[in-house]
Protein backbone atom coordinates (compact mmCIF):
# COMPACT_ATOMS: atom_id res chain seq x y z
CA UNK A 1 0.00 0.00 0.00
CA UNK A 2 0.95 3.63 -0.82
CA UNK A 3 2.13 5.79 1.70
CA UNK A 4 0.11 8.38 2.81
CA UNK A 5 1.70 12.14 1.82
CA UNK A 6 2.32 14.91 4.39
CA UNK A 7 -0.07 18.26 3.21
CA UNK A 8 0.54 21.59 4.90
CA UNK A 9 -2.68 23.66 3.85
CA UNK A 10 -3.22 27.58 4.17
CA UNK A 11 -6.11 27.46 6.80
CA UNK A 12 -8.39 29.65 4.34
CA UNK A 13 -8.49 27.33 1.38
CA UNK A 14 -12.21 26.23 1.89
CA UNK A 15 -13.16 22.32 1.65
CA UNK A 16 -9.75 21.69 1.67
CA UNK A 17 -10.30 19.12 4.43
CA UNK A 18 -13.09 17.52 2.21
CA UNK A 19 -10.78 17.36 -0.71
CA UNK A 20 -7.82 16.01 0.88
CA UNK A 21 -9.50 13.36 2.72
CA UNK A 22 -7.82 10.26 2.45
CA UNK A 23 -4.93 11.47 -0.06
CA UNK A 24 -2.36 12.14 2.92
CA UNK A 25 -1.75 13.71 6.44
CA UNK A 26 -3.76 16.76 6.63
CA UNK A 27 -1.98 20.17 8.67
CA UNK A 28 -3.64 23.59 8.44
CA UNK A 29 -1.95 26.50 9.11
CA UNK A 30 -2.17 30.54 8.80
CA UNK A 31 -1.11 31.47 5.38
CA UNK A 32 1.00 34.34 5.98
CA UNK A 33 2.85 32.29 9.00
CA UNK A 34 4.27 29.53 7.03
CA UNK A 35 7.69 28.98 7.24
CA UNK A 36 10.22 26.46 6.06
CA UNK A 37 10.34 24.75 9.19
CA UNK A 38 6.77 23.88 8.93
CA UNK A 39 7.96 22.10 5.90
CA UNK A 40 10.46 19.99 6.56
CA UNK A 41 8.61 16.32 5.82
CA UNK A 42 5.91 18.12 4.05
CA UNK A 43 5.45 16.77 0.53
CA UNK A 44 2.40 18.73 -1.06
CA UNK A 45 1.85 22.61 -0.23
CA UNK A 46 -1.22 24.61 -1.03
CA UNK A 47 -1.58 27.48 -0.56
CA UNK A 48 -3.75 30.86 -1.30
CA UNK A 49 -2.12 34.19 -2.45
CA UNK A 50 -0.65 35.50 0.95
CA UNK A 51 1.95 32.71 1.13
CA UNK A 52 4.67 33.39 -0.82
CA UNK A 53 6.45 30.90 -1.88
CA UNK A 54 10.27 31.28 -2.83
CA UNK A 55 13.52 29.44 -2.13
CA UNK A 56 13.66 30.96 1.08
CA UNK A 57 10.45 28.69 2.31
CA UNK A 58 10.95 25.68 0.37
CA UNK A 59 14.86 24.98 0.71
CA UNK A 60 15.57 21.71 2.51
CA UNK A 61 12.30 20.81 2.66
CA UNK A 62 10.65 17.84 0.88
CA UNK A 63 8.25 19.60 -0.78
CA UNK A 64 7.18 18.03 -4.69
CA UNK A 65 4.06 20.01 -5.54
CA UNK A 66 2.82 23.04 -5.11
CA UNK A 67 -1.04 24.29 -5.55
CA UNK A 68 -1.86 28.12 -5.22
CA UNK A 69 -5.81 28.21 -5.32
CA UNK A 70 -5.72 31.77 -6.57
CA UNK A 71 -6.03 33.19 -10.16
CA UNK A 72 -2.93 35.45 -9.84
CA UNK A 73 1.27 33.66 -9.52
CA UNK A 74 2.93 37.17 -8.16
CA UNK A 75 3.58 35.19 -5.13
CA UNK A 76 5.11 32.15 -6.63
CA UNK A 77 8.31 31.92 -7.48
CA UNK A 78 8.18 29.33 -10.79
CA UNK A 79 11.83 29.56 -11.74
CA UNK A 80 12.70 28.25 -8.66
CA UNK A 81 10.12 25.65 -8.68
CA UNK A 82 11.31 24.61 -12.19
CA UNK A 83 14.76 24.42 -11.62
CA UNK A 84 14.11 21.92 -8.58
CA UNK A 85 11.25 19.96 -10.51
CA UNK A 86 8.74 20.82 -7.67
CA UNK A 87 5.09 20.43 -9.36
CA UNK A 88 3.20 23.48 -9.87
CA UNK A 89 -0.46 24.33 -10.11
CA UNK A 90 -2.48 27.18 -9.99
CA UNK A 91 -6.28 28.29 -10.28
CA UNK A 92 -6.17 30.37 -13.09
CA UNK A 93 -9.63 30.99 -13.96
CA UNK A 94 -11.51 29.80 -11.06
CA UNK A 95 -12.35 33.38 -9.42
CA UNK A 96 -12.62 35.26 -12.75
CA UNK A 97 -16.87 35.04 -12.41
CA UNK A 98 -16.71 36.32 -9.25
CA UNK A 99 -14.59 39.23 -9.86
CA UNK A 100 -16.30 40.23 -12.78
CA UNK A 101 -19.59 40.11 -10.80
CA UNK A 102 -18.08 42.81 -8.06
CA UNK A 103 -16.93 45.15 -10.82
CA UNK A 104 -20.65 44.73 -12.20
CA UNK A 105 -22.16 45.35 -8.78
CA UNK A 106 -19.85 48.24 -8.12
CA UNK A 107 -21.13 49.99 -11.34
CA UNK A 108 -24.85 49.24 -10.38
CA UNK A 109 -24.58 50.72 -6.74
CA UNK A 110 -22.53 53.81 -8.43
CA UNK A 111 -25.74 54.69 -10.51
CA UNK A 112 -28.33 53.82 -8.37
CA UNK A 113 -26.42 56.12 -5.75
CA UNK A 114 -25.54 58.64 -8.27
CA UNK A 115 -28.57 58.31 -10.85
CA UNK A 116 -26.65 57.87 -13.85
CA UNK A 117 -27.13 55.20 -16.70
CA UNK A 118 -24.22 52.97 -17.46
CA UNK A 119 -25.78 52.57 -20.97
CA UNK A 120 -24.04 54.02 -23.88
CA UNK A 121 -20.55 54.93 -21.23
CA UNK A 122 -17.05 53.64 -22.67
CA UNK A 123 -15.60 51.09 -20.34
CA UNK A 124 -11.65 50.93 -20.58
CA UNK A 125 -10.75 47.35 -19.81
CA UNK A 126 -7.10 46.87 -19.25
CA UNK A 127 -5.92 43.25 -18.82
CA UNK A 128 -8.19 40.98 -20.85
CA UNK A 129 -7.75 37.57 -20.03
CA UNK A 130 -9.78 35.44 -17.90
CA UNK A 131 -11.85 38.43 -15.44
CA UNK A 132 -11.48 40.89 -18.38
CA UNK A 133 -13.06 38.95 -21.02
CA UNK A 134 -16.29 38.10 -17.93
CA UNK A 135 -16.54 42.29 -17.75
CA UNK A 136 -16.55 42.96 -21.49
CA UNK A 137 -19.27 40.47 -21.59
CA UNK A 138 -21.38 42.12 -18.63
CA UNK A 139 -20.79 45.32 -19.96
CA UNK A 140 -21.53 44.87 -23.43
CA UNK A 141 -24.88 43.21 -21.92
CA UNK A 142 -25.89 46.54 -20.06
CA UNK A 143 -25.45 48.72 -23.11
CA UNK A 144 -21.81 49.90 -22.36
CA UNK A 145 -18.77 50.19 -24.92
CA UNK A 146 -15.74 48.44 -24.25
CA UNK A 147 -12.03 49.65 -25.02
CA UNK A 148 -9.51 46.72 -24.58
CA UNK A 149 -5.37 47.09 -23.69
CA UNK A 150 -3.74 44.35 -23.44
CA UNK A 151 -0.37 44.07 -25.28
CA UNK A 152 0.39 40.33 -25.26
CA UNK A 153 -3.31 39.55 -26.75
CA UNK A 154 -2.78 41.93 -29.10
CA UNK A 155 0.46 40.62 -30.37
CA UNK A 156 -1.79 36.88 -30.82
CA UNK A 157 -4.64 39.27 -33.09
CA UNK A 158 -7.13 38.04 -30.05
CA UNK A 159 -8.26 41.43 -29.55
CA UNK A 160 -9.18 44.74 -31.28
CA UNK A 161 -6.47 47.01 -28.77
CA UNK A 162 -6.27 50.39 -27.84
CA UNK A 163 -3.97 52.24 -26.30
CA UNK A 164 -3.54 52.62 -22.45
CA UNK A 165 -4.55 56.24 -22.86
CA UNK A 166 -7.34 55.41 -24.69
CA UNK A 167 -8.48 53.22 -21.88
CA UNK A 168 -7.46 55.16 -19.53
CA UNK A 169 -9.82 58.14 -20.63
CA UNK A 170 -13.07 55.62 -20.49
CA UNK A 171 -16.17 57.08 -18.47
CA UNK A 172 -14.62 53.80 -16.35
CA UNK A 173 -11.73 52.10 -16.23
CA UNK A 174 -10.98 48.58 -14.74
CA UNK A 175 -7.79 46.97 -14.06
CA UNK A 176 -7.63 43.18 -14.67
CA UNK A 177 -4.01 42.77 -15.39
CA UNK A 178 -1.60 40.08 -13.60
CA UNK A 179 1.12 41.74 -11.36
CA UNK A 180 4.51 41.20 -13.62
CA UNK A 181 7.99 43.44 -13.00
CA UNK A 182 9.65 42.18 -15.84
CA UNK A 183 9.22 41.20 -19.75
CA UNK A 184 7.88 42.98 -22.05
CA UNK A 185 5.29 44.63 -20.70
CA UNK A 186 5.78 44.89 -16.66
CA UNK A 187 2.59 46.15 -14.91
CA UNK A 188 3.82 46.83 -11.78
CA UNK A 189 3.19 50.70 -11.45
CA UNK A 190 1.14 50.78 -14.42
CA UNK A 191 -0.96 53.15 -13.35
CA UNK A 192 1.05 56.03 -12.05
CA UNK A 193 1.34 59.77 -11.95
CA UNK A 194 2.27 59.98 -15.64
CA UNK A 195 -0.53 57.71 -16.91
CA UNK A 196 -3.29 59.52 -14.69
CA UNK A 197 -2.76 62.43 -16.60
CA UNK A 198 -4.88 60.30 -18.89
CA UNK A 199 -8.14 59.92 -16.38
CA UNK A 200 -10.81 61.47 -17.68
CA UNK A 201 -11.40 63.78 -14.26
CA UNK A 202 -15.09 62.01 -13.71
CA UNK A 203 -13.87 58.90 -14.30
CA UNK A 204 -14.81 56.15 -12.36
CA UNK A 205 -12.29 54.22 -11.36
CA UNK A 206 -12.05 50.35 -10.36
CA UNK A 207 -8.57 47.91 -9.64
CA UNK A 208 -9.48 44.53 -8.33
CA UNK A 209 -6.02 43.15 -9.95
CA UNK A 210 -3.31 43.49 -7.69
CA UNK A 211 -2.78 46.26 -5.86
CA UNK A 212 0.77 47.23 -6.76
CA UNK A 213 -0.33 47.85 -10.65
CA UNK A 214 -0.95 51.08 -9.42
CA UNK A 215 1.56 53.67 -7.93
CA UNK A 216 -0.53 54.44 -4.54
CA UNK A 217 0.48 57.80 -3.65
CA UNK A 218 -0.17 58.97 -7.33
CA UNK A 219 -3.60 57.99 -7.72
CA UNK A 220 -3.84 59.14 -3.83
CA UNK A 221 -3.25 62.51 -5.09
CA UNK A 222 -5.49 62.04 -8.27
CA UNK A 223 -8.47 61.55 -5.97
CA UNK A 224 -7.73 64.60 -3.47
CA UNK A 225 -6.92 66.72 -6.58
CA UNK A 226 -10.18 66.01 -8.40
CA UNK A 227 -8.64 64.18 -11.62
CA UNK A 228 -10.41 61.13 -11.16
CA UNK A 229 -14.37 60.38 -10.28
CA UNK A 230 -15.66 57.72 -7.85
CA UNK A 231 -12.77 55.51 -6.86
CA UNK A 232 -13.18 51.33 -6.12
CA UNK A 233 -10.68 49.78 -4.71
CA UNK A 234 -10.34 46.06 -3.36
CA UNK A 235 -6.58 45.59 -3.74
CA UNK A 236 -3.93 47.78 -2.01
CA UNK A 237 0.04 48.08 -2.15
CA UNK A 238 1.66 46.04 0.65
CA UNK A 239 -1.10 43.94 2.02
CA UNK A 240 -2.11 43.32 5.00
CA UNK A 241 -0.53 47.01 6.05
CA UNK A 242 -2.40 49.24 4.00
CA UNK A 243 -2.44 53.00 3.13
CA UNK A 244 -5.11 54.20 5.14
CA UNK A 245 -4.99 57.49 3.66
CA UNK A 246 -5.92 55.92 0.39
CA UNK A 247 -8.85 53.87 1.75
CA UNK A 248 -10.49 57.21 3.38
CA UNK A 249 -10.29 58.72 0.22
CA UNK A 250 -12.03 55.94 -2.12
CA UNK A 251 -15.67 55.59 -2.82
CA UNK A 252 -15.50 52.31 -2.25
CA UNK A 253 -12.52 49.76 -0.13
CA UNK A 254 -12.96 46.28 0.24
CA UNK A 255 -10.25 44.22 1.74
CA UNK A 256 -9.31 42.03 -1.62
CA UNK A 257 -12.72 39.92 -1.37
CA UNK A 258 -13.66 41.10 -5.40
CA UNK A 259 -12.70 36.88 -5.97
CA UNK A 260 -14.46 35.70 -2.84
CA UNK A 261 -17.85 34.50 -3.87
CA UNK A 262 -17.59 31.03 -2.48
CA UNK A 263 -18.43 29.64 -5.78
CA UNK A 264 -15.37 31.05 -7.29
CA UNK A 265 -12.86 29.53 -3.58
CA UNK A 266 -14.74 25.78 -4.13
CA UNK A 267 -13.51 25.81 -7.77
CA UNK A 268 -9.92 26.78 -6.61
CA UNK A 269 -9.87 24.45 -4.13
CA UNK A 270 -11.63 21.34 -6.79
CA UNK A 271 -8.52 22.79 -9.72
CA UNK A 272 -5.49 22.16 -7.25
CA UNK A 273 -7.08 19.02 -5.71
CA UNK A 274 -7.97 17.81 -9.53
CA UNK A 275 -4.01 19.14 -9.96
CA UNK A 276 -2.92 17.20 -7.18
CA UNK A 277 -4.45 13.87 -7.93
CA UNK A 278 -2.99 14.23 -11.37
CA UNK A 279 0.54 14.89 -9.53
CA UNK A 280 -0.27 11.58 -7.38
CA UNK A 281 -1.48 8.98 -10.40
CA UNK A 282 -5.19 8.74 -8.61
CA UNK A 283 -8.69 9.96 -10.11
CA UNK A 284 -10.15 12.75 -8.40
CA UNK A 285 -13.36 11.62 -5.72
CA UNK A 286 -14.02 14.74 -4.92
CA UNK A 287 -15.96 17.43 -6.07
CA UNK A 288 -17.23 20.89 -4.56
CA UNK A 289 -20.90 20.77 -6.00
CA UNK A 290 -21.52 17.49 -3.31
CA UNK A 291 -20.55 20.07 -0.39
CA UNK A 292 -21.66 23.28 -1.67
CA UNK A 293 -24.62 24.68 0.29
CA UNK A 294 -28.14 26.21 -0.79
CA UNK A 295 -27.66 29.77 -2.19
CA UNK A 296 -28.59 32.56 0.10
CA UNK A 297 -31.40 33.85 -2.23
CA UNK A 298 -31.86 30.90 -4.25
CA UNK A 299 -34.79 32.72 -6.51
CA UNK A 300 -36.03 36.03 -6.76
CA UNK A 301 -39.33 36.91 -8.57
CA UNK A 302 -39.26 40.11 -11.16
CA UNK A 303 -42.04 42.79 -10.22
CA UNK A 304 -42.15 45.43 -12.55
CA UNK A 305 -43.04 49.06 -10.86
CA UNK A 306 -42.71 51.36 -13.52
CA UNK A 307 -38.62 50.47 -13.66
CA UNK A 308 -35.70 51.10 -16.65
CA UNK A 309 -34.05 47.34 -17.14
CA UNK A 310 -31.04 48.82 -15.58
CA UNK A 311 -32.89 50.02 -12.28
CA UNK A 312 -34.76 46.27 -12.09
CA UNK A 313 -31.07 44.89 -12.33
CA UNK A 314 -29.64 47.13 -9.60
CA UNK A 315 -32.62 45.88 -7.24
CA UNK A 316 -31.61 42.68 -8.06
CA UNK A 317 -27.96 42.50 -7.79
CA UNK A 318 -28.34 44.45 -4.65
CA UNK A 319 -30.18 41.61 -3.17
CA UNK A 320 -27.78 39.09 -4.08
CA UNK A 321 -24.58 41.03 -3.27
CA UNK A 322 -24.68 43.47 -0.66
CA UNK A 323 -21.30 45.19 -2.04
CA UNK A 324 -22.18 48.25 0.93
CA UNK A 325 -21.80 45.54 3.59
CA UNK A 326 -17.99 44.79 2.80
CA UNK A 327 -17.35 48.65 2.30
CA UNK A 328 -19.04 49.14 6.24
CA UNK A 329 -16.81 46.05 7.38
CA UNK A 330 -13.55 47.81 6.35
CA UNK A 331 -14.55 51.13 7.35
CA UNK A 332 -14.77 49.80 11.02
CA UNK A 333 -11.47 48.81 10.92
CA UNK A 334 -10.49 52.50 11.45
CA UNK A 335 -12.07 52.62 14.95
CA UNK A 336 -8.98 50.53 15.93
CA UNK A 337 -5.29 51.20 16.40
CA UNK A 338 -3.27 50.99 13.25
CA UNK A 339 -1.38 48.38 14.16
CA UNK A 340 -4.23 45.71 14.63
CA UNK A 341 -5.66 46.75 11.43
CA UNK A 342 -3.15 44.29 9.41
CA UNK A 343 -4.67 41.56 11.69
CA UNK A 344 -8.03 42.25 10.97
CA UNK A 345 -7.82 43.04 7.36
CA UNK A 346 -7.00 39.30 6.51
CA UNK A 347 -9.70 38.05 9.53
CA UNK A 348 -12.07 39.71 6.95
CA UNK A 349 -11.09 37.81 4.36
CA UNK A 350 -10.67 34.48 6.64
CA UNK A 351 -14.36 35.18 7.82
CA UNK A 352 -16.18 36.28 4.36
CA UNK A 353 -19.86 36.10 4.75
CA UNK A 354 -21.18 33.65 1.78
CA UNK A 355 -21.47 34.96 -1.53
CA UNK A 356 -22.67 33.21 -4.09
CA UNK A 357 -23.22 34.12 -7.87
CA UNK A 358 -25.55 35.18 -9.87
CA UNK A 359 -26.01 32.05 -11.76
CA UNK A 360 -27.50 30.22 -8.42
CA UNK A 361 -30.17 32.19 -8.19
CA UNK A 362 -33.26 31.20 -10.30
CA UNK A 363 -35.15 34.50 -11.51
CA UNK A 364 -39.02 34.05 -11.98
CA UNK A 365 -39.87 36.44 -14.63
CA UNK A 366 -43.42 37.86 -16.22
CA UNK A 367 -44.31 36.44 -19.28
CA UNK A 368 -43.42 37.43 -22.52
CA UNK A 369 -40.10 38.65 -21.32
CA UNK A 370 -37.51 37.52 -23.67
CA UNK A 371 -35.60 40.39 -24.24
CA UNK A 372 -35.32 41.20 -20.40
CA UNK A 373 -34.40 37.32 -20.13
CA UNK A 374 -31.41 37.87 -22.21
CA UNK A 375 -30.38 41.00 -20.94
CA UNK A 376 -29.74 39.05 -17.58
CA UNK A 377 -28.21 35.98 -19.02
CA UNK A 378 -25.76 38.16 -20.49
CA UNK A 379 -24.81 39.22 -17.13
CA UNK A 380 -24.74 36.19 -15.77
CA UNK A 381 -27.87 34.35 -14.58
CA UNK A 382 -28.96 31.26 -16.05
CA UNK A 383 -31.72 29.80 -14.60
CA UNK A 384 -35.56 31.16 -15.34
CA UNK A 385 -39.22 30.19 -14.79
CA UNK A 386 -42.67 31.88 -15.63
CA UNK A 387 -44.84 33.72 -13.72
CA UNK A 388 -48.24 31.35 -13.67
């Protein structure tokens, strides 16, 4: 018989107990607190995006695979891993509904609190891959215009690109990119206090990428200057110790939950696990859906009061994602010294309330709404009955 594998697990990585039932001997521990000595007859290591993982952790241990169950590799060291033929996985994809489904709601409570349409407003899109291509989709859906940078597509004729100043002087601009500092086109600092001079100054402005693709100070002084409009931010330079400066002065902060919906976690957790079995010879026995609880509005029935499409789908989203709620949950971290804030920044994260997506939620519409139907398929939901 086999013997079982040592696991060290970042404690946040939901289901992971679940998954790794039976493959090995299961220890959790706090992400940002592992450290090579934890390691030393560990064989698998997954992980989420606050454990970096270098030579510094992984040197004389036994490590042979690692699994990040996060979209983004900024953390990861890969030439290293290469060089020592240590297995690598990550969960590239997994989040990207999820994200796409915060910038959405972040739009909707901007013109519901502001009373503007987002039909017929340009939507600069920078970083099209995986979340990107979700929000051009969403967009596109509620009448807006995209505008798409994103060199290395372009190079592969995926996409029709623009400029960065052209997408930087959208009505909104979203940031989608990966973190990189080197290669042909580096992001880190992207957005800086050269390239702001691009902002339209009532642009709204979103990064749920990482938050070091933008220079913090600079866009700091963008927002008390008045050269850039409503301001949402759920990534931040340096996390856990954030600029608090910068948070006071957004519209919006969210402590990097844009990718939480726990949808989007189970399928990071079921691609490393599904990774990991591959790594080990086995077929996966596992799989999120068997786990997965009943969504927290699992229907919602359309009732028409005199309501634009877009103001119905605000109502709605609202109800399903109560974006507000992680903005108030943030802001109360400033009642507390600035040195517990790091602590509780990531407990936030740790202790998410559920989120689920849009496509759980079965919408009960009039009849004889097609058109409406496929308005909010093209956002994102997917199941529908009739009134009657």
């Amino acid at each position: 018989m086999k013997k079982l594998i040592n696991i060290v697990a970042g404690e946040n990585i939901p289901y992971i107990k679940e998954a790794c039932a039976g493959l090995g001997n299961l220890t959790l521990l706090p992400g940002r607190s592992i450290t090579s000595n934890d390691l030393k007859d560990t064989n698998v290591l997954l992980i989420r995006s606050i454990t970096k993982v270098d030579e510094t952790l992984l040197k004389g241990t036994s490590v042979e695979f690692v699994g990040s169950a996060s979209a983004g590799v900024d953390h990861i060291d890969q030439a290293y891993l290469k060089a020592r033929n240590i297995g690598f996985t990550s969960a590239a994809g997994s989040n990207a509904n999820s994200v796409a489904e915060y910038v959405l709601a972040s739009l909707l409570f901007l013109g519901k609190q502001q009373r503007f349409s987002l039909n017929g407003k340009t939507i600069g899109i920078i970083g099209v891959g995986n979340i990107g291509k979700l929000v051009k989709s969403k967009a596109e859906a509620l009448g807006m215009l995209p505008v798409l940078h994103d060199p290395p597509l372009a190079e592969s004729g995926e996409i029709e690109h623009s400029s960065l100043a052209e997408a930087l002087s959208c009505d909104v601009v979203t940031l989608h990119t990966p973190l990189t500092t080197d290669g042909p086109y580096p992001t880190y600092h992207m957005v800086n206090e050269q390239t702001l001079q691009w902002l339209n100054p009532a642009a709204i402005f979103i990064n749920a990428a990482r938050g070091e693709v933008v220079e913090t100070q600079a866009l700091l002084n963008a927002i008390t200057e008045n050269r850039v409009g409503p301001t949402i931010i759920d990534v931040w330079e340096n996390e856990p110790v954030i600029n608090w400066d910068l948070f006071q002065a957004v519209t919006i902060g969210t402590p990097h939950i844009a990718g939480h919906s726990l949808d989007g976690k189970a399928n990071g957790t079921f691609m490393i696990y599904a990774a990991l079995c591959k790594h080990l010879g086995i077929s996966p026995g596992w799989n999120p859906v068997q786990v997965l609880p009943t969504p927290t509005v699992p229907s919602l029935t359309i009732d028409y009061h005199e309501q634009s499409d877009e103001e119905l789908i605000q109502e709605m989203v609202a109800t399903i994602y109560a974006l507000e709620a992680d903005y108030h949950r943030m802001q109360e971290l400033l009642a507390i010294p600035q040195e517990k804030r790091p602590r509780r920044f990531d407990e936030l994260r740790k202790n998410y309330p559920v989120r689920r997506e849009f496509h759980r939620t079965t919408v009960t519409l009039p009849k004889n709404q097609e058109r409406l139907q496929q308005l909010l398929k093209g956002i994102g939901f997917m199941e529908f009955s009739e009134e009657g």
